[in-house]
PDB file of N, CA and C in Angstrom:
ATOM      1  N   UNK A   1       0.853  -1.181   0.000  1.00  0.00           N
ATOM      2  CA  UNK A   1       0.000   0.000   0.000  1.00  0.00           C
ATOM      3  C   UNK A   1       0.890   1.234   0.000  1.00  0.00           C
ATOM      4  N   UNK A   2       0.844   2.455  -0.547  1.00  0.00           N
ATOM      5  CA  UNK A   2       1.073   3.048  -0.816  1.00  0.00           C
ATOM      6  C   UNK A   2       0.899   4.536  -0.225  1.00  0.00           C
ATOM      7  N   UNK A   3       1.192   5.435   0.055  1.00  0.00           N
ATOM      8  CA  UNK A   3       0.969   6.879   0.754  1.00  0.00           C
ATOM      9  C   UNK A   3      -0.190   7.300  -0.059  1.00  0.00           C
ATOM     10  N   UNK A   4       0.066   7.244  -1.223  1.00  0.00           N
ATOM     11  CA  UNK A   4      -0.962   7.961  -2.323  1.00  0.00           C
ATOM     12  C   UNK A   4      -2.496   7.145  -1.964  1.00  0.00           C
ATOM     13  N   UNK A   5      -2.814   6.249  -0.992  1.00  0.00           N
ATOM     14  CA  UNK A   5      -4.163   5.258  -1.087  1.00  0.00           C
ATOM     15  C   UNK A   5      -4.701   6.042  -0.009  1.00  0.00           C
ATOM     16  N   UNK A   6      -4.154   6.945   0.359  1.00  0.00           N
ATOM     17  CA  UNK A   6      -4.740   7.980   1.774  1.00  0.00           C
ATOM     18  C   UNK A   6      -5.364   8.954   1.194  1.00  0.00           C
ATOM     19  N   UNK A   7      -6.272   9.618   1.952  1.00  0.00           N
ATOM     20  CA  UNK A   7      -6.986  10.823   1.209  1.00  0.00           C
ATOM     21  C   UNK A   7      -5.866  11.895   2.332  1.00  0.00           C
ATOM     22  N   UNK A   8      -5.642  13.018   1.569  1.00  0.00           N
ATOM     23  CA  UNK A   8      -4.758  14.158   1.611  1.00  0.00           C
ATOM     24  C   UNK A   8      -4.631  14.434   3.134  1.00  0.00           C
ATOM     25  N   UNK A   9      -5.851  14.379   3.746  1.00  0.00           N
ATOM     26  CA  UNK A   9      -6.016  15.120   5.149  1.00  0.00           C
ATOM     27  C   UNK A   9      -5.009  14.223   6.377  1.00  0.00           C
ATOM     28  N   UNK A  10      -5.355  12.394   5.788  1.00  0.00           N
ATOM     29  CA  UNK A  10      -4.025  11.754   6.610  1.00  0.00           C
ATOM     30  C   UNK A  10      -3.284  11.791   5.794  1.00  0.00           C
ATOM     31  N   UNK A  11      -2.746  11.660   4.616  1.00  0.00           N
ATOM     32  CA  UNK A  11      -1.311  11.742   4.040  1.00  0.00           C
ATOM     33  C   UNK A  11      -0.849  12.271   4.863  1.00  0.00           C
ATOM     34  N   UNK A  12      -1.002  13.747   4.674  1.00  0.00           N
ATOM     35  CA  UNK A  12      -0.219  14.871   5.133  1.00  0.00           C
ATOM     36  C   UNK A  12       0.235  14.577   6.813  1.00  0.00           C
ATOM     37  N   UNK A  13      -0.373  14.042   7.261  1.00  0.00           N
ATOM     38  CA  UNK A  13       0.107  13.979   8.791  1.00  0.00           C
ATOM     39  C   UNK A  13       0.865  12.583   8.760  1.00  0.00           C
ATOM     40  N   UNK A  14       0.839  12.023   7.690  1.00  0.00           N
ATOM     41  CA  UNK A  14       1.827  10.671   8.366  1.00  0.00           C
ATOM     42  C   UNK A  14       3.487  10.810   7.736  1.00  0.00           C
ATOM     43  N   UNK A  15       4.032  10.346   8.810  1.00  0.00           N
ATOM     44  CA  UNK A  15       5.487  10.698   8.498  1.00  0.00           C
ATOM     45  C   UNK A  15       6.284   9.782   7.952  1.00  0.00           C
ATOM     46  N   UNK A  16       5.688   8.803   8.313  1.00  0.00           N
ATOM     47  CA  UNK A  16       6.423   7.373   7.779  1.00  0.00           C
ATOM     48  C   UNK A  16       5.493   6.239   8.001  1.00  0.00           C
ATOM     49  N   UNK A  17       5.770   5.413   6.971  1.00  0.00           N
ATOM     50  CA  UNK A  17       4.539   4.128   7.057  1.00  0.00           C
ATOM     51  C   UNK A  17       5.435   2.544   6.602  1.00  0.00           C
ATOM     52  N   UNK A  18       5.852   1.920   7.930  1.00  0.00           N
ATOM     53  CA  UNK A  18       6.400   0.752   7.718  1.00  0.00           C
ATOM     54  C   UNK A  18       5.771  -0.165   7.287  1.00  0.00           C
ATOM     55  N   UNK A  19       6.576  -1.364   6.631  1.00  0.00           N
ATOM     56  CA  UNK A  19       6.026  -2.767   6.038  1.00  0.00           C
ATOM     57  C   UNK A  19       6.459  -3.870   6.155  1.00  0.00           C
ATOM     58  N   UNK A  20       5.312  -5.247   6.297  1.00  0.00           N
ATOM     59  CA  UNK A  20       6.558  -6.013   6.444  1.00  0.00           C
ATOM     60  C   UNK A  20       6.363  -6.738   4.805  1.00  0.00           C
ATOM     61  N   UNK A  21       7.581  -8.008   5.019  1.00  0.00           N
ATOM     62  CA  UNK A  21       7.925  -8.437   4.397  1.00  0.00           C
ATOM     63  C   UNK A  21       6.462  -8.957   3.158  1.00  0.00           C
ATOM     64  N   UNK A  22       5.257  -8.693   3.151  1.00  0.00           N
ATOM     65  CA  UNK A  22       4.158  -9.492   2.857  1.00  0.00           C
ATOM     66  C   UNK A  22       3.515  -7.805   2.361  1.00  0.00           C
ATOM     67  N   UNK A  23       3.911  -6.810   2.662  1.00  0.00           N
ATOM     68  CA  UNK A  23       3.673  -5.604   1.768  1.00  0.00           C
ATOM     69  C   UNK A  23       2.351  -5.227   2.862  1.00  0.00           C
ATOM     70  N   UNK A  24       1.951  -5.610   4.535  1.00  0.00           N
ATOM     71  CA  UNK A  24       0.888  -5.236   5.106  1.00  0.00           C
ATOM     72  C   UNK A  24       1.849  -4.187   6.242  1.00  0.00           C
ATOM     73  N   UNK A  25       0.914  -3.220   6.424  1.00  0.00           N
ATOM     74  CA  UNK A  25       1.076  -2.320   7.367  1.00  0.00           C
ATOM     75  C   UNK A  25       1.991  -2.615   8.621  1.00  0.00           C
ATOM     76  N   UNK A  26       3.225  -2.418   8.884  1.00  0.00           N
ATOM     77  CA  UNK A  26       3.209  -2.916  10.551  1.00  0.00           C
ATOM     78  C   UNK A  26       2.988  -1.887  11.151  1.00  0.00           C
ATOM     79  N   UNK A  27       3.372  -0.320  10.749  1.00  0.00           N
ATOM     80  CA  UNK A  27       3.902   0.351  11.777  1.00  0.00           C
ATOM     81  C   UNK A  27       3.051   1.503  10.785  1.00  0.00           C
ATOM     82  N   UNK A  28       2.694   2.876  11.636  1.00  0.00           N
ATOM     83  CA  UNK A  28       2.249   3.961  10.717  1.00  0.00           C
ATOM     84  C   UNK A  28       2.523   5.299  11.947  1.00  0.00           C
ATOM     85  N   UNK A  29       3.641   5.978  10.918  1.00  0.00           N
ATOM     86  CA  UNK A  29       4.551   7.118  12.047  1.00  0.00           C
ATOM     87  C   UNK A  29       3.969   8.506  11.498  1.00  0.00           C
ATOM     88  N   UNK A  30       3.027   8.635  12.675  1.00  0.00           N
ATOM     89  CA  UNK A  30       2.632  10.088  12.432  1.00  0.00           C
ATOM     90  C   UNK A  30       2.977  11.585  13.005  1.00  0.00           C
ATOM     91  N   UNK A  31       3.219  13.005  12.090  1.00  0.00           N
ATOM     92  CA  UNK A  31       3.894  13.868  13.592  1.00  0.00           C
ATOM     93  C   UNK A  31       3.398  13.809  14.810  1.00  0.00           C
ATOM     94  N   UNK A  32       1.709  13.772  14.742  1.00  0.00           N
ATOM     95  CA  UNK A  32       1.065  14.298  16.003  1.00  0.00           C
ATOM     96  C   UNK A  32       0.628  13.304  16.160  1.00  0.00           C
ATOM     97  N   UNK A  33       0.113  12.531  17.479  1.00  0.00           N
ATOM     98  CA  UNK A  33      -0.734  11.427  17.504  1.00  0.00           C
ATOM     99  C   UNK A  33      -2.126  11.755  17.160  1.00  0.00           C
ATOM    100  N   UNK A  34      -2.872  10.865  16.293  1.00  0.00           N
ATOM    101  CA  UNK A  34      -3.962  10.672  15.318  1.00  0.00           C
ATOM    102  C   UNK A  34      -5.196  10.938  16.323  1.00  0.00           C
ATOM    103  N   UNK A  35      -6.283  11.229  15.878  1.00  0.00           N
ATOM    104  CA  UNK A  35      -7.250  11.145  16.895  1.00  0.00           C
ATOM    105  C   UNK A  35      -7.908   9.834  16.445  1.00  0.00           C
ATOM    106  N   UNK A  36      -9.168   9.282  17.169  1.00  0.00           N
ATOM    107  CA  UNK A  36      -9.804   8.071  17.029  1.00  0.00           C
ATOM    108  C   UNK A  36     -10.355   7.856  15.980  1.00  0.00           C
ATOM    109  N   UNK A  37     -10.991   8.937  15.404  1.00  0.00           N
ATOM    110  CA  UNK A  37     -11.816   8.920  14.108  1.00  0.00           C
ATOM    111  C   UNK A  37     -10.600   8.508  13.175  1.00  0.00           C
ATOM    112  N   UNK A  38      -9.648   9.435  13.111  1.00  0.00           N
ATOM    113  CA  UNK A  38      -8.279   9.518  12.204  1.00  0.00           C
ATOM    114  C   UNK A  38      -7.881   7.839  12.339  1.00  0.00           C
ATOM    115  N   UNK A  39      -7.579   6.929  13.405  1.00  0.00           N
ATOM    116  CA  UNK A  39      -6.922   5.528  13.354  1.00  0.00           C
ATOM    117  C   UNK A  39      -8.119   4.562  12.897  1.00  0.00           C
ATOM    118  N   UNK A  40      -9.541   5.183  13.369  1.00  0.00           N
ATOM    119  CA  UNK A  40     -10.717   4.295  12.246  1.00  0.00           C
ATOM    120  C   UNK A  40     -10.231   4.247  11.137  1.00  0.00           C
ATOM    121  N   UNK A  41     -10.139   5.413  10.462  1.00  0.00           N
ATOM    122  CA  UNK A  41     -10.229   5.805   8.583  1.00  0.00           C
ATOM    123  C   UNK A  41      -9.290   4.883   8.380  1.00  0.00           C
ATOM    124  N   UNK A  42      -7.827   4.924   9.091  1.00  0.00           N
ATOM    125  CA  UNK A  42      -6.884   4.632   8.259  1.00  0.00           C
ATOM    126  C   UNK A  42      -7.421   3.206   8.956  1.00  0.00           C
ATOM    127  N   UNK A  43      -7.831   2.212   9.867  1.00  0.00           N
ATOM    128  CA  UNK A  43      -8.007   0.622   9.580  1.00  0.00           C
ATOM    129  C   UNK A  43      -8.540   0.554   8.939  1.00  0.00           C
ATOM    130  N   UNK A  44      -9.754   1.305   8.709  1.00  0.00           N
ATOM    131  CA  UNK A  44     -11.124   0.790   7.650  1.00  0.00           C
ATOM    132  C   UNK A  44      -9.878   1.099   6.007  1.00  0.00           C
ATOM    133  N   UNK A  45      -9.012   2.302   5.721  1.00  0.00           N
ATOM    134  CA  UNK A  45      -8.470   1.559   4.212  1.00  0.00           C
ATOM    135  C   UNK A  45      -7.439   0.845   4.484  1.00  0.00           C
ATOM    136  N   UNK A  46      -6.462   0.576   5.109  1.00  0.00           N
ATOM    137  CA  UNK A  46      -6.049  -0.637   5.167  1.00  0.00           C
ATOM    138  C   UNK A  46      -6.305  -2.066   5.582  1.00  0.00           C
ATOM    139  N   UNK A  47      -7.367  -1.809   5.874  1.00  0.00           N
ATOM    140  CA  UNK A  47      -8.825  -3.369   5.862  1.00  0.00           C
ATOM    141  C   UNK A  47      -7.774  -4.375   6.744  1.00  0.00           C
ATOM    142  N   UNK A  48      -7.621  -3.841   8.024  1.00  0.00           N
ATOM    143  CA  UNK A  48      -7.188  -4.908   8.784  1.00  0.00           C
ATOM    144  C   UNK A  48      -7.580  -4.030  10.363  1.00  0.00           C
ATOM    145  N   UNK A  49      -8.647  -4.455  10.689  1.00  0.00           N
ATOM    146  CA  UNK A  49      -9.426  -4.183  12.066  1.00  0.00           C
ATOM    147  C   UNK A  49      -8.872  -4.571  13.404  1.00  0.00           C
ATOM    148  N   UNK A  50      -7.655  -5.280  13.278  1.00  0.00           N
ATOM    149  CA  UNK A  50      -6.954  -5.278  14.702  1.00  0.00           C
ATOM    150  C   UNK A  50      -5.728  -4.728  14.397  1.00  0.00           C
ATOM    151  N   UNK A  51      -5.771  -3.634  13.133  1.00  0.00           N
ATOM    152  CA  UNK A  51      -4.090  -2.801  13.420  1.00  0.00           C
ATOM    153  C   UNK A  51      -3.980  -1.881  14.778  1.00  0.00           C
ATOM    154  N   UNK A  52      -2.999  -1.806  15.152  1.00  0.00           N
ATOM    155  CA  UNK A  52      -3.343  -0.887  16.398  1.00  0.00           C
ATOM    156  C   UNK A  52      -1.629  -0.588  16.645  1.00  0.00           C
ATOM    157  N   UNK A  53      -0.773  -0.326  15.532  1.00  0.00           N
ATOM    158  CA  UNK A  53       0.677  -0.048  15.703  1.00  0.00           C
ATOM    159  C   UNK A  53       0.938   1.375  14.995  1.00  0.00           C
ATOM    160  N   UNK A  54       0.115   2.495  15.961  1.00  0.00           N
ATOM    161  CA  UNK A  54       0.483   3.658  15.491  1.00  0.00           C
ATOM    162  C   UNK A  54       1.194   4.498  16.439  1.00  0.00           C
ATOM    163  N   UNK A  55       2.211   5.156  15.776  1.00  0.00           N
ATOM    164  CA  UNK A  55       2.968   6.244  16.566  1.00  0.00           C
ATOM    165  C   UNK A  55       3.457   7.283  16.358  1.00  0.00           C
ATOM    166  N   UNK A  56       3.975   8.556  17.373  1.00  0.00           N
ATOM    167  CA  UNK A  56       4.046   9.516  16.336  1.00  0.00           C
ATOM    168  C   UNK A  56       5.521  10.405  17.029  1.00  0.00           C
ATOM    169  N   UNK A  57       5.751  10.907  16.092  1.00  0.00           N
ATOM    170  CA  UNK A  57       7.160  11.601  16.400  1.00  0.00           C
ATOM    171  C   UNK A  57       6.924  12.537  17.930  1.00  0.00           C
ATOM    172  N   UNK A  58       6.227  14.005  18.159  1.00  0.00           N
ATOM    173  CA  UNK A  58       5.727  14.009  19.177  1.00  0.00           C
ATOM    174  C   UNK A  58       4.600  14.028  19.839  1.00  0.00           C
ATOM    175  N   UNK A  59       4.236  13.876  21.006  1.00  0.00           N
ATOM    176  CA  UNK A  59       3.223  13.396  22.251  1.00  0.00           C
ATOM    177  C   UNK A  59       2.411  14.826  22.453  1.00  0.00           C
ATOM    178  N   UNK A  60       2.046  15.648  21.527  1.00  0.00           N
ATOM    179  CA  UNK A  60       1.867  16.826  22.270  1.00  0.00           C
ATOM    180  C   UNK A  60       0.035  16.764  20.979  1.00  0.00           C
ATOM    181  N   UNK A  61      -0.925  16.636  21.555  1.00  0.00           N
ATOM    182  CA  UNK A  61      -1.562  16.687  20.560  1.00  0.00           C
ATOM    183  C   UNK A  61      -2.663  18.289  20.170  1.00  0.00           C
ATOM    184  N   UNK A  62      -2.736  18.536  18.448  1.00  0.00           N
ATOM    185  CA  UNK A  62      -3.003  19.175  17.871  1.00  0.00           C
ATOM    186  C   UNK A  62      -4.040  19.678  17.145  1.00  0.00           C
ATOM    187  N   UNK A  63      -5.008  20.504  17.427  1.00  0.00           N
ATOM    188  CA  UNK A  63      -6.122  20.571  16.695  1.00  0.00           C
ATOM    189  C   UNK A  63      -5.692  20.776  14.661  1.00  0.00           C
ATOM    190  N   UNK A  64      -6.947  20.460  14.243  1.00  0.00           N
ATOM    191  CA  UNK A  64      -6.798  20.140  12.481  1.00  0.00           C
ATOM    192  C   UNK A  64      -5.931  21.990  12.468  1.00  0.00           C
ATOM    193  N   UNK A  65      -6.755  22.517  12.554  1.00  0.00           N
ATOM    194  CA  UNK A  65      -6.596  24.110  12.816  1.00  0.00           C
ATOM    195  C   UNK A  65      -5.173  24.358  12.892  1.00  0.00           C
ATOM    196  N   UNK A  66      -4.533  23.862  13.844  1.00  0.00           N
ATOM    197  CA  UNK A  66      -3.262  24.185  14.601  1.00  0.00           C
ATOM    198  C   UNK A  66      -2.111  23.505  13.673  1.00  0.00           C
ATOM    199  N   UNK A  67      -2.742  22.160  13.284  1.00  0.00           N
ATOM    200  CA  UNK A  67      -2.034  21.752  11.987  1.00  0.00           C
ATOM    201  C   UNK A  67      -1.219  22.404  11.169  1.00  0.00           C
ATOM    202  N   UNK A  68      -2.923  22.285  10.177  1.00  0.00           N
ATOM    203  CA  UNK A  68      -3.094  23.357   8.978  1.00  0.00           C
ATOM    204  C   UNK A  68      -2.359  24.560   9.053  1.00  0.00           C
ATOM    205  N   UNK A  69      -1.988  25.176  10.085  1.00  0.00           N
ATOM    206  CA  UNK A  69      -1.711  26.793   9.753  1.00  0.00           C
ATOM    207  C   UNK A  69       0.443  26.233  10.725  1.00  0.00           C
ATOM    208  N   UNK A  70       0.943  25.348  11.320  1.00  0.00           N
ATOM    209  CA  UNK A  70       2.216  25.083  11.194  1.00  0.00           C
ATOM    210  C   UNK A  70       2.773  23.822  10.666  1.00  0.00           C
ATOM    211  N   UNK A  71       2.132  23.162   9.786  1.00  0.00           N
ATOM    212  CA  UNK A  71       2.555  21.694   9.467  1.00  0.00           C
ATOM    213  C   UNK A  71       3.958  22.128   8.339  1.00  0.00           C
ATOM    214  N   UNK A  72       3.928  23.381   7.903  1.00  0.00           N
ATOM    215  CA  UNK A  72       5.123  23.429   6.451  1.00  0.00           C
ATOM    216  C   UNK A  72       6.164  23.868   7.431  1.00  0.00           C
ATOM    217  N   UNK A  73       6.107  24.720   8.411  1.00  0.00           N
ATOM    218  CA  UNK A  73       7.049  24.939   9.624  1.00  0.00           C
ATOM    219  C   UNK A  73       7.928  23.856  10.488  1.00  0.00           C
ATOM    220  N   UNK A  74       6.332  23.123  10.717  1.00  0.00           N
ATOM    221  CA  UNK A  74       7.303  21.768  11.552  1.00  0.00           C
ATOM    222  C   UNK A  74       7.796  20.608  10.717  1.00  0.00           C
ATOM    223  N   UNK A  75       7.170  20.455   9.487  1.00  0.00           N
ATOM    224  CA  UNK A  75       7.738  19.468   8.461  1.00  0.00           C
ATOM    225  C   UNK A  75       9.340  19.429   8.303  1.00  0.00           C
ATOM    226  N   UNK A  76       9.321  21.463   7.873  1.00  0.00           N
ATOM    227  CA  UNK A  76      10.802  22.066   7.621  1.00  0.00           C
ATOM    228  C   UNK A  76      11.596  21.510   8.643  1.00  0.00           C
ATOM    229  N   UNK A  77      11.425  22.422   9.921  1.00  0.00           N
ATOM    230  CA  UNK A  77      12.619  22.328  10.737  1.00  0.00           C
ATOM    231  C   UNK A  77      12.711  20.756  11.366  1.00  0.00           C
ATOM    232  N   UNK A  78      11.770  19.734  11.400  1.00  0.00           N
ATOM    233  CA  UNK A  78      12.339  18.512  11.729  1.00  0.00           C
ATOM    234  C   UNK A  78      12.830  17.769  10.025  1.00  0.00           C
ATOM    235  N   UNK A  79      12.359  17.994   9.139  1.00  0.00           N
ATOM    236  CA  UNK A  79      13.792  17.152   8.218  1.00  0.00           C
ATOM    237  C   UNK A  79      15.271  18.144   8.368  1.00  0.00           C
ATOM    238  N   UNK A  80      15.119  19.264   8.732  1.00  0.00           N
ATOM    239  CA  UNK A  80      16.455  20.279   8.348  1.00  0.00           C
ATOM    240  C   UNK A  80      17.212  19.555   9.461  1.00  0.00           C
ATOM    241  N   UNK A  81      16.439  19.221  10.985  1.00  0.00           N
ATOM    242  CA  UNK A  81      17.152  18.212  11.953  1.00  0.00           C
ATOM    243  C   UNK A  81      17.684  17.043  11.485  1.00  0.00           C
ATOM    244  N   UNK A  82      16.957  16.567  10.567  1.00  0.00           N
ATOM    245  CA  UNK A  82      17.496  15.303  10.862  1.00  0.00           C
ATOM    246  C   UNK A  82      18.570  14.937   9.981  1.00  0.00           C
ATOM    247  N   UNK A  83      18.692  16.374   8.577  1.00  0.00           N
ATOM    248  CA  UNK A  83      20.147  16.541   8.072  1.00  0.00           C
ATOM    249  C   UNK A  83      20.785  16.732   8.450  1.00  0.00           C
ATOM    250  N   UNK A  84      21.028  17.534   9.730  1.00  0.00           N
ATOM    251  CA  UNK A  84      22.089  17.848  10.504  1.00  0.00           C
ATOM    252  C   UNK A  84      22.502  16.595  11.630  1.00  0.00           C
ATOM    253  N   UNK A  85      22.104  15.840  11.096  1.00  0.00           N
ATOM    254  CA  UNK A  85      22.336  14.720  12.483  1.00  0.00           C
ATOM    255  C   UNK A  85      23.784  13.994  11.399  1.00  0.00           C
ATOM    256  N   UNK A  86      23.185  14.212  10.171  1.00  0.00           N
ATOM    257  CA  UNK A  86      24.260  13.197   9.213  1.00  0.00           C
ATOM    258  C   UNK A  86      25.636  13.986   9.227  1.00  0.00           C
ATOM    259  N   UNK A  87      25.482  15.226   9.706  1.00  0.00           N
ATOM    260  CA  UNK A  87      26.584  16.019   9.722  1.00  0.00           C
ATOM    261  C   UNK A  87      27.610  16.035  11.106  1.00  0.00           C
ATOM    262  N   UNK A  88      26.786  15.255  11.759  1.00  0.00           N
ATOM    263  CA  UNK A  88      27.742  15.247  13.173  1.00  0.00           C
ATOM    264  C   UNK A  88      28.877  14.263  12.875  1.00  0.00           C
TER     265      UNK A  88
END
Protein backbone atom coordinates (compact mmCIF):
# COMPACT_ATOMS: atom_id res chain seq x y z
CA UNK A 1 0.00 0.00 0.00
CA UNK A 2 1.07 3.05 -0.82
CA UNK A 3 0.97 6.88 0.75
CA UNK A 4 -0.96 7.96 -2.32
CA UNK A 5 -4.16 5.26 -1.09
CA UNK A 6 -4.74 7.98 1.77
CA UNK A 7 -6.99 10.82 1.21
CA UNK A 8 -4.76 14.16 1.61
CA UNK A 9 -6.02 15.12 5.15
CA UNK A 10 -4.03 11.75 6.61
CA UNK A 11 -1.31 11.74 4.04
CA UNK A 12 -0.22 14.87 5.13
CA UNK A 13 0.11 13.98 8.79
CA UNK A 14 1.83 10.67 8.37
CA UNK A 15 5.49 10.70 8.50
CA UNK A 16 6.42 7.37 7.78
CA UNK A 17 4.54 4.13 7.06
CA UNK A 18 6.40 0.75 7.72
CA UNK A 19 6.03 -2.77 6.04
CA UNK A 20 6.56 -6.01 6.44
CA UNK A 21 7.93 -8.44 4.40
CA UNK A 22 4.16 -9.49 2.86
CA UNK A 23 3.67 -5.60 1.77
CA UNK A 24 0.89 -5.24 5.11
CA UNK A 25 1.08 -2.32 7.37
CA UNK A 26 3.21 -2.92 10.55
CA UNK A 27 3.90 0.35 11.78
CA UNK A 28 2.25 3.96 10.72
CA UNK A 29 4.55 7.12 12.05
CA UNK A 30 2.63 10.09 12.43
CA UNK A 31 3.89 13.87 13.59
CA UNK A 32 1.07 14.30 16.00
CA UNK A 33 -0.73 11.43 17.50
CA UNK A 34 -3.96 10.67 15.32
CA UNK A 35 -7.25 11.14 16.89
CA UNK A 36 -9.80 8.07 17.03
CA UNK A 37 -11.82 8.92 14.11
CA UNK A 38 -8.28 9.52 12.20
CA UNK A 39 -6.92 5.53 13.35
CA UNK A 40 -10.72 4.29 12.25
CA UNK A 41 -10.23 5.81 8.58
CA UNK A 42 -6.88 4.63 8.26
CA UNK A 43 -8.01 0.62 9.58
CA UNK A 44 -11.12 0.79 7.65
CA UNK A 45 -8.47 1.56 4.21
CA UNK A 46 -6.05 -0.64 5.17
CA UNK A 47 -8.83 -3.37 5.86
CA UNK A 48 -7.19 -4.91 8.78
CA UNK A 49 -9.43 -4.18 12.07
CA UNK A 50 -6.95 -5.28 14.70
CA UNK A 51 -4.09 -2.80 13.42
CA UNK A 52 -3.34 -0.89 16.40
CA UNK A 53 0.68 -0.05 15.70
CA UNK A 54 0.48 3.66 15.49
CA UNK A 55 2.97 6.24 16.57
CA UNK A 56 4.05 9.52 16.34
CA UNK A 57 7.16 11.60 16.40
CA UNK A 58 5.73 14.01 19.18
CA UNK A 59 3.22 13.40 22.25
CA UNK A 60 1.87 16.83 22.27
CA UNK A 61 -1.56 16.69 20.56
CA UNK A 62 -3.00 19.18 17.87
CA UNK A 63 -6.12 20.57 16.70
CA UNK A 64 -6.80 20.14 12.48
CA UNK A 65 -6.60 24.11 12.82
CA UNK A 66 -3.26 24.19 14.60
CA UNK A 67 -2.03 21.75 11.99
CA UNK A 68 -3.09 23.36 8.98
CA UNK A 69 -1.71 26.79 9.75
CA UNK A 70 2.22 25.08 11.19
CA UNK A 71 2.55 21.69 9.47
CA UNK A 72 5.12 23.43 6.45
CA UNK A 73 7.05 24.94 9.62
CA UNK A 74 7.30 21.77 11.55
CA UNK A 75 7.74 19.47 8.46
CA UNK A 76 10.80 22.07 7.62
CA UNK A 77 12.62 22.33 10.74
CA UNK A 78 12.34 18.51 11.73
CA UNK A 79 13.79 17.15 8.22
CA UNK A 80 16.45 20.28 8.35
CA UNK A 81 17.15 18.21 11.95
CA UNK A 82 17.50 15.30 10.86
CA UNK A 83 20.15 16.54 8.07
CA UNK A 84 22.09 17.85 10.50
CA UNK A 85 22.34 14.72 12.48
CA UNK A 86 24.26 13.20 9.21
CA UNK A 87 26.58 16.02 9.72
CA UNK A 88 27.74 15.25 13.17
Amino acid sequence: MTLEKFPAHLEDKIFEIRYESDDSVSKIISYFPFTDFEKQELVSIINDSGFDKFHSIFTDSVTDEEWTRTKDQIKKKFKDELFDIDKI
